[in-house]
PDB file of N, CA and C in Angstrom:
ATOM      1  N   UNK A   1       0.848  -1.185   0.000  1.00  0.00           N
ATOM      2  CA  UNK A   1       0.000   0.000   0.000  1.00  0.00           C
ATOM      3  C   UNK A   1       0.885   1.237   0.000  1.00  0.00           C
ATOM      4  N   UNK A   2       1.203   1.862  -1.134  1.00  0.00           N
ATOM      5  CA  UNK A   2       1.861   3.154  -1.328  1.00  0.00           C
ATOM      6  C   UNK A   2       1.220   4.262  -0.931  1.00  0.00           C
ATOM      7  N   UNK A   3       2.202   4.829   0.052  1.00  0.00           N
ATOM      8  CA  UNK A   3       1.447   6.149   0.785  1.00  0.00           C
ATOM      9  C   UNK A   3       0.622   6.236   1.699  1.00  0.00           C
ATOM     10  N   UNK A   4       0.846   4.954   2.694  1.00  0.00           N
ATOM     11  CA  UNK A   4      -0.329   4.762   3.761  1.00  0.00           C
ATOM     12  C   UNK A   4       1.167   4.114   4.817  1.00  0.00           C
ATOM     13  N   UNK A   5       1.066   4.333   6.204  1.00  0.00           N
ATOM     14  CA  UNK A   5       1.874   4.122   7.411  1.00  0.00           C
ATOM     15  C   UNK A   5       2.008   2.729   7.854  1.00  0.00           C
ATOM     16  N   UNK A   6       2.564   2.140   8.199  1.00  0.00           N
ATOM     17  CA  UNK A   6       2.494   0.539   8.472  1.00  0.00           C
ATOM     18  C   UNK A   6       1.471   0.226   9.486  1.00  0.00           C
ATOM     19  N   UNK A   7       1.300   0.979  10.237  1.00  0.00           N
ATOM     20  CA  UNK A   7       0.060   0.893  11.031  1.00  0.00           C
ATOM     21  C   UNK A   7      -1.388   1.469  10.269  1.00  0.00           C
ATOM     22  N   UNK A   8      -1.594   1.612   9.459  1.00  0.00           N
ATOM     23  CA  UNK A   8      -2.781   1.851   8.440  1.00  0.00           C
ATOM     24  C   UNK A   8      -2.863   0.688   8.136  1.00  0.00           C
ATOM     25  N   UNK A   9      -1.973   0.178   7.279  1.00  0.00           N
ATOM     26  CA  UNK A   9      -1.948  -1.158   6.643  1.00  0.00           C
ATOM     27  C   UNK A   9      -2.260  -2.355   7.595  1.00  0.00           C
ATOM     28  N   UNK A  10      -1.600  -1.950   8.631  1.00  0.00           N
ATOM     29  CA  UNK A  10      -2.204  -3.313  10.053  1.00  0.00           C
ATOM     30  C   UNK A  10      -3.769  -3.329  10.552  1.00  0.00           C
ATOM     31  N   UNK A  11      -4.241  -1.785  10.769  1.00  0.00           N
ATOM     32  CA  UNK A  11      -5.524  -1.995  11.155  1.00  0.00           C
ATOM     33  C   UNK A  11      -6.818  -2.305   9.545  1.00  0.00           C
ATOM     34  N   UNK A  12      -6.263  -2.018   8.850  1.00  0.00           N
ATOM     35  CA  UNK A  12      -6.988  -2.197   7.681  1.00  0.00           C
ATOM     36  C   UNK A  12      -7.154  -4.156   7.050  1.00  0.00           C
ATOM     37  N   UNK A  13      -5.648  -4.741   8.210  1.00  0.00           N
ATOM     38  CA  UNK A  13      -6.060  -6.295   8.033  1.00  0.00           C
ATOM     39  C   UNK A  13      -6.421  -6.855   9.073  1.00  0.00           C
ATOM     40  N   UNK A  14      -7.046  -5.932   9.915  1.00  0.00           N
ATOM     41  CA  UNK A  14      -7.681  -6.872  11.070  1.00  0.00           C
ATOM     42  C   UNK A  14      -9.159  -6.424  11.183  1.00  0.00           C
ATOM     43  N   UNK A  15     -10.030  -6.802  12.151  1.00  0.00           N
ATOM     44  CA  UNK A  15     -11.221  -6.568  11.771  1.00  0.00           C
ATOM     45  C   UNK A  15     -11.922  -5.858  13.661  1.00  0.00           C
ATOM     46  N   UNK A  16     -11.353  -6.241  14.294  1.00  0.00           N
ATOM     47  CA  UNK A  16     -11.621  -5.535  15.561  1.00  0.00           C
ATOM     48  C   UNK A  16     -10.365  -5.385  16.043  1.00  0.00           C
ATOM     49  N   UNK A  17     -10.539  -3.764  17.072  1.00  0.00           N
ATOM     50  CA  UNK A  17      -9.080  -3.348  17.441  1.00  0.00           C
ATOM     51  C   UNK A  17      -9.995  -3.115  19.032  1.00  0.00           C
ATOM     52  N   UNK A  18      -8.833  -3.264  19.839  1.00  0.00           N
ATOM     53  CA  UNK A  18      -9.462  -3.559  21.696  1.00  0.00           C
ATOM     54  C   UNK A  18      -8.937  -2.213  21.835  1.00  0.00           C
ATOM     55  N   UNK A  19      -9.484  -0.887  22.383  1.00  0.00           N
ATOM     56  CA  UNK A  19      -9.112  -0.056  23.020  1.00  0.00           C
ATOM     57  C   UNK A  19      -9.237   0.576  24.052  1.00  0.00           C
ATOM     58  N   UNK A  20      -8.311   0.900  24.965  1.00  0.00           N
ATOM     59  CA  UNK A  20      -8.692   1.856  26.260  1.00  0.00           C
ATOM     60  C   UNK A  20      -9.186   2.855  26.376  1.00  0.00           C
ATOM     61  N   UNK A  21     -10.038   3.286  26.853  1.00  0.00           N
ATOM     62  CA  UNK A  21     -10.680   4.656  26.950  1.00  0.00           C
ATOM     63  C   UNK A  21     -10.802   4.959  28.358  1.00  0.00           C
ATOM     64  N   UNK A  22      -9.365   6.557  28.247  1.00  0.00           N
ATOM     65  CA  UNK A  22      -9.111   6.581  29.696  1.00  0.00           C
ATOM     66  C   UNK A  22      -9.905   8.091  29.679  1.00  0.00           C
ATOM     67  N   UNK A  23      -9.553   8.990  30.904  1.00  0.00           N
ATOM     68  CA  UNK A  23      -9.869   9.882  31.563  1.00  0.00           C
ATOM     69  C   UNK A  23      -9.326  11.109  31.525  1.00  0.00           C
ATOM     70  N   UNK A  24      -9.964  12.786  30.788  1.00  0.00           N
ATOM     71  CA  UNK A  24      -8.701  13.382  31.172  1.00  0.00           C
ATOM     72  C   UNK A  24      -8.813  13.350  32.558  1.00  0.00           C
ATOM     73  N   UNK A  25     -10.095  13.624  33.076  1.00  0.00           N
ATOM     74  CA  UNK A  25     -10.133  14.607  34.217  1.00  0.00           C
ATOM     75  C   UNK A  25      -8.929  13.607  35.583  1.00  0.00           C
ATOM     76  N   UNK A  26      -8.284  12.382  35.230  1.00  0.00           N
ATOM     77  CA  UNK A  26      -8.372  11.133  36.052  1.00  0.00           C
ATOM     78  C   UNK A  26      -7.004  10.940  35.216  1.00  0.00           C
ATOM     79  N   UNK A  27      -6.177  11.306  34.319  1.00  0.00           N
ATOM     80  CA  UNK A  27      -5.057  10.934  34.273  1.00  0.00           C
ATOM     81  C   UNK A  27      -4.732   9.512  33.812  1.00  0.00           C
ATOM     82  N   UNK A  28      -5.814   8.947  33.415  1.00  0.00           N
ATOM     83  CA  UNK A  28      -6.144   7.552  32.780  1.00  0.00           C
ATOM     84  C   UNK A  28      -5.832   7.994  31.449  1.00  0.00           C
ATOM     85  N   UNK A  29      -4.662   7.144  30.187  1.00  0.00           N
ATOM     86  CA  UNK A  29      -4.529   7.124  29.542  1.00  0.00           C
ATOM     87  C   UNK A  29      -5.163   6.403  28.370  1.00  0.00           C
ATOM     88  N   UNK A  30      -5.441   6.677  26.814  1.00  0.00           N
ATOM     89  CA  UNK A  30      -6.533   6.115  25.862  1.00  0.00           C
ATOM     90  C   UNK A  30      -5.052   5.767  24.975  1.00  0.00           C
ATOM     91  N   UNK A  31      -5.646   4.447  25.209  1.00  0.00           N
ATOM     92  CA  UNK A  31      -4.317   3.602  23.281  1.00  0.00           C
ATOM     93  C   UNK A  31      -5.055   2.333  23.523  1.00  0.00           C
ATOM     94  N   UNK A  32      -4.650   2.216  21.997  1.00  0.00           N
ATOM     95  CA  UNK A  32      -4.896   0.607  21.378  1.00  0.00           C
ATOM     96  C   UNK A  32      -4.287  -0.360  22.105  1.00  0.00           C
ATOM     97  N   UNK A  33      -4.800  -1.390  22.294  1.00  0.00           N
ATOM     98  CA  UNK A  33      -4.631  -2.944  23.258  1.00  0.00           C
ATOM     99  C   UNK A  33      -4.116  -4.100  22.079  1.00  0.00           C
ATOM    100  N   UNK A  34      -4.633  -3.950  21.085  1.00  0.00           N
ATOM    101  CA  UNK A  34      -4.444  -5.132  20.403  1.00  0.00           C
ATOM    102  C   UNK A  34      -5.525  -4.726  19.435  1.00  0.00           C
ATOM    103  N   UNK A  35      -5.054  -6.214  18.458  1.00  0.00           N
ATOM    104  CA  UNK A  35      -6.266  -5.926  16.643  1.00  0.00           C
ATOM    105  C   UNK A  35      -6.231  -7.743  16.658  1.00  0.00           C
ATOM    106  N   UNK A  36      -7.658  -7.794  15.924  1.00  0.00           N
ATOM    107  CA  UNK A  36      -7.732  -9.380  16.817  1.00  0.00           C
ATOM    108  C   UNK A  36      -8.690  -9.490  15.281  1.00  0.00           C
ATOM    109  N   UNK A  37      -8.855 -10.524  14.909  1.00  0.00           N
ATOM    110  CA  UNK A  37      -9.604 -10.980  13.598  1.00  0.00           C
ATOM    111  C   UNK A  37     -11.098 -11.218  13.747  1.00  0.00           C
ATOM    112  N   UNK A  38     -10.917 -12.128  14.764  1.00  0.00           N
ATOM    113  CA  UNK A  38     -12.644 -12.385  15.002  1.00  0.00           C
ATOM    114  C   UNK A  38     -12.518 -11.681  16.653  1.00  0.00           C
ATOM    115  N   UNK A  39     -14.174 -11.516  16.721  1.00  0.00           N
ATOM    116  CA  UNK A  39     -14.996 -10.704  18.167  1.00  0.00           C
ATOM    117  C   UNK A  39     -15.130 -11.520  19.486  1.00  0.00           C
ATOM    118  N   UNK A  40     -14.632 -12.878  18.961  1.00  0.00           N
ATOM    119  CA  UNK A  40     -14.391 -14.266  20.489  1.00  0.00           C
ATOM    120  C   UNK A  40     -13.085 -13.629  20.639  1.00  0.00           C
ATOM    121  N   UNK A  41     -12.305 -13.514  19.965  1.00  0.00           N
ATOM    122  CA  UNK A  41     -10.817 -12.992  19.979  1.00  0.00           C
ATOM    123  C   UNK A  41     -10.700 -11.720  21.177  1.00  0.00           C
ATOM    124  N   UNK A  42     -11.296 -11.036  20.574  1.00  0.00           N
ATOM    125  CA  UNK A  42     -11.504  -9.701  20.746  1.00  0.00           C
ATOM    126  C   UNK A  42     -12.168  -9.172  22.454  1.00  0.00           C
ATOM    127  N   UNK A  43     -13.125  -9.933  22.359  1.00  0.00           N
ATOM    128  CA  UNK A  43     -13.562 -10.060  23.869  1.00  0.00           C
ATOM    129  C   UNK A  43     -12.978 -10.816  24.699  1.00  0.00           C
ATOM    130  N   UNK A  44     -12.149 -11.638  24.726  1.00  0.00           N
ATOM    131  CA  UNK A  44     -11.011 -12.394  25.629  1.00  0.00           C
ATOM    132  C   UNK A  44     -10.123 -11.381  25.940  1.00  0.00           C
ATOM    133  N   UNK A  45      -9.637 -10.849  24.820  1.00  0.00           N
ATOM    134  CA  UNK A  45      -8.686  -9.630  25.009  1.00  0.00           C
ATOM    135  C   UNK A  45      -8.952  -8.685  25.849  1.00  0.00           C
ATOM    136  N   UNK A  46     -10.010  -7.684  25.770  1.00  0.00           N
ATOM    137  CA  UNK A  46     -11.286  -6.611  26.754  1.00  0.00           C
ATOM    138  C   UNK A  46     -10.915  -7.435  27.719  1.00  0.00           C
ATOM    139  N   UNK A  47     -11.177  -8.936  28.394  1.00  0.00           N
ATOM    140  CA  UNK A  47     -11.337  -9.548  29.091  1.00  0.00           C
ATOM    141  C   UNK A  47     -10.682  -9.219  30.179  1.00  0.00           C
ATOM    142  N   UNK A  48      -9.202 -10.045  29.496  1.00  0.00           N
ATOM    143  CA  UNK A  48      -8.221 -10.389  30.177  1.00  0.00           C
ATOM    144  C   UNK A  48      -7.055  -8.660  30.806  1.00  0.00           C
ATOM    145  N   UNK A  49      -7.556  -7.569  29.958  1.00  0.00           N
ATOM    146  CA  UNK A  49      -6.737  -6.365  30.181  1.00  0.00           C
ATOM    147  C   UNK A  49      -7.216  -5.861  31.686  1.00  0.00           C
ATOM    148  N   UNK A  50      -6.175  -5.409  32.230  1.00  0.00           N
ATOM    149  CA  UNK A  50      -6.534  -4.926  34.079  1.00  0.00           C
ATOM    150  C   UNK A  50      -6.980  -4.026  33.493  1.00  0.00           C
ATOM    151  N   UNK A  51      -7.811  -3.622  34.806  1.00  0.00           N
ATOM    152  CA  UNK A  51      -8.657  -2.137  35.168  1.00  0.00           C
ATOM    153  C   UNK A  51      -7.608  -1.113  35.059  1.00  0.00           C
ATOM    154  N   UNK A  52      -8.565   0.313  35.078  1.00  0.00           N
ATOM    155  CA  UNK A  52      -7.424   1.201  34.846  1.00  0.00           C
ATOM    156  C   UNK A  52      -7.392   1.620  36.641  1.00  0.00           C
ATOM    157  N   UNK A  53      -8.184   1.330  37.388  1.00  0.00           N
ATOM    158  CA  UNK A  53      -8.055   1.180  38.588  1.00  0.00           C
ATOM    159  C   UNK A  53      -7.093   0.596  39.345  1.00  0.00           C
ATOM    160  N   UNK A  54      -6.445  -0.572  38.662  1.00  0.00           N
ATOM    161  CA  UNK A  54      -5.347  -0.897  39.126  1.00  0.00           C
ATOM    162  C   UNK A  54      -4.292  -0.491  38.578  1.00  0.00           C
ATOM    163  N   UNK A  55      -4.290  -0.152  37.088  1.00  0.00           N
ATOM    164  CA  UNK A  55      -2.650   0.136  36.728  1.00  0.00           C
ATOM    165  C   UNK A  55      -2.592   1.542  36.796  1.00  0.00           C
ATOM    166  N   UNK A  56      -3.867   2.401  36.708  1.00  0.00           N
ATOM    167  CA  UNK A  56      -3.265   3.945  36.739  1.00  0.00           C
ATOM    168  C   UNK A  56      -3.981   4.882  38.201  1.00  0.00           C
ATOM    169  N   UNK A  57      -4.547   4.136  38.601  1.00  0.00           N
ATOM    170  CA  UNK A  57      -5.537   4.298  39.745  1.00  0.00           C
ATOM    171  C   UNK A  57      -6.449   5.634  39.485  1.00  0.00           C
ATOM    172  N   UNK A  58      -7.001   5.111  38.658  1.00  0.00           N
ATOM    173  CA  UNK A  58      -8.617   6.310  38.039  1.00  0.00           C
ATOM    174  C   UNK A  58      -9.692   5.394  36.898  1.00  0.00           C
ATOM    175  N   UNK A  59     -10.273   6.242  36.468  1.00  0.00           N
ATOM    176  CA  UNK A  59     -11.538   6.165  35.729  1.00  0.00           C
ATOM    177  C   UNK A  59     -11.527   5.281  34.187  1.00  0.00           C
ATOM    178  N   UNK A  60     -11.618   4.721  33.724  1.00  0.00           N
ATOM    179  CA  UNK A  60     -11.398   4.117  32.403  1.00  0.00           C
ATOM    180  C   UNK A  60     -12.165   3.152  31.873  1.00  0.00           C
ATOM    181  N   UNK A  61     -12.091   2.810  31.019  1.00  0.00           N
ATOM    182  CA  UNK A  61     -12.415   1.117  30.269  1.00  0.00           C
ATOM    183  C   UNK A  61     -12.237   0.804  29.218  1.00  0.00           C
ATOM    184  N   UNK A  62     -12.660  -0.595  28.430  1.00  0.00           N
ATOM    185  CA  UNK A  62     -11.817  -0.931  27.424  1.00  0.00           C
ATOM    186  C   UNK A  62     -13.295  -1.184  26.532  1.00  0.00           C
ATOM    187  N   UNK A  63     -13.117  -0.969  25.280  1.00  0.00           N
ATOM    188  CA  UNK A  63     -14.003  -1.794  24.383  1.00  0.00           C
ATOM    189  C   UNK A  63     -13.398  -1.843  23.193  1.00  0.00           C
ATOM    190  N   UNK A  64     -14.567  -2.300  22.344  1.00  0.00           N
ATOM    191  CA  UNK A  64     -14.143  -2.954  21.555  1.00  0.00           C
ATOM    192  C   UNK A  64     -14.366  -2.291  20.155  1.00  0.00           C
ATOM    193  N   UNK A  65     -13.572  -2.155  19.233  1.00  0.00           N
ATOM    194  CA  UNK A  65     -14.457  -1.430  17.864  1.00  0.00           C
ATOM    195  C   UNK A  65     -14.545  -2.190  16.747  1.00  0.00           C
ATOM    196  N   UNK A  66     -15.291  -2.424  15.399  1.00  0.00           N
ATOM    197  CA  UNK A  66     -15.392  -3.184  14.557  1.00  0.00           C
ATOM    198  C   UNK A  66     -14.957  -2.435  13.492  1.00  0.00           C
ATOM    199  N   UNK A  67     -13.898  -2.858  13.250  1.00  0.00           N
ATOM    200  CA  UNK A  67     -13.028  -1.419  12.213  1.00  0.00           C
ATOM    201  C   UNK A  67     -13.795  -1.405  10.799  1.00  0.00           C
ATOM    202  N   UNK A  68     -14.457  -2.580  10.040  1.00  0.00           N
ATOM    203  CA  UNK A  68     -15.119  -2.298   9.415  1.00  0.00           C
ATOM    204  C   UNK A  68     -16.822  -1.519   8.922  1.00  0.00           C
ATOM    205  N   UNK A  69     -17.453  -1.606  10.119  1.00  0.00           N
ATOM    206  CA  UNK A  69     -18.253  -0.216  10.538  1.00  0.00           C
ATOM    207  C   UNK A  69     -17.492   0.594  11.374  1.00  0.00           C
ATOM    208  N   UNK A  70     -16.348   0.638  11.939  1.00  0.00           N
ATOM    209  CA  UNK A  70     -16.304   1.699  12.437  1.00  0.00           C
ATOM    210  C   UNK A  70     -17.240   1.596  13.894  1.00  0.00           C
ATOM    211  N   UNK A  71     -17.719   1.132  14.052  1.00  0.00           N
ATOM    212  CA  UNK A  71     -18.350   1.246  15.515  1.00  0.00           C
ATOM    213  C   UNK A  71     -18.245   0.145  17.028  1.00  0.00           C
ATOM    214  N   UNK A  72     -18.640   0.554  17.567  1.00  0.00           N
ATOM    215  CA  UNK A  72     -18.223  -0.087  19.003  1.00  0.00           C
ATOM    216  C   UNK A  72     -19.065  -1.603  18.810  1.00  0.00           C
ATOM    217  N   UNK A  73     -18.568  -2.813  18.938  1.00  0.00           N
ATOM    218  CA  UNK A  73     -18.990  -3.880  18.727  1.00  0.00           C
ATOM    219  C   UNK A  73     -19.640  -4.349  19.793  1.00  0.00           C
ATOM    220  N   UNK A  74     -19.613  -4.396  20.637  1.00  0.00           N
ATOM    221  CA  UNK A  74     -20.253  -4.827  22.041  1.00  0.00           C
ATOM    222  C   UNK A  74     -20.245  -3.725  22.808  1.00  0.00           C
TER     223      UNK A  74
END
């Protein structure tokens, strides 16, 4: 893919990406977890990631998006 970032090209071959959604007000940080093919995948992943309660001690959570709509899968 000419003219697109290697990470374009990665989320464009996976089909759900797991992300954190942290806090400003709470100092909880928001990034990608992982890109997983199928949504059994995908929710093990959500699963298995700690709270942001324990690793940053504030407000957060994780879901899930379906990169091909574009929208939150669960």
């Amino acid at each position: 893919m000419v003219g697109y970032p290697c990470c374009v090209y990665q989320l464009k071959m996976a089909n759900y990406l797991v992300f954190q959604v942290g806090c400003i007000e709470c100092g909880v940080s928001s990034y990608p977890v992982s890109l997983w093919d199928t949504l059994e995948e995908a929710k093990q992943a959500r699963d298995s990631h700690p709270s942001t309660w324990d690793t940053e001690g504030g407000d957060g959570f994780v879901t899930i998006i379906d990169l091909l709509t574009c929208k939150t899968a669960v």
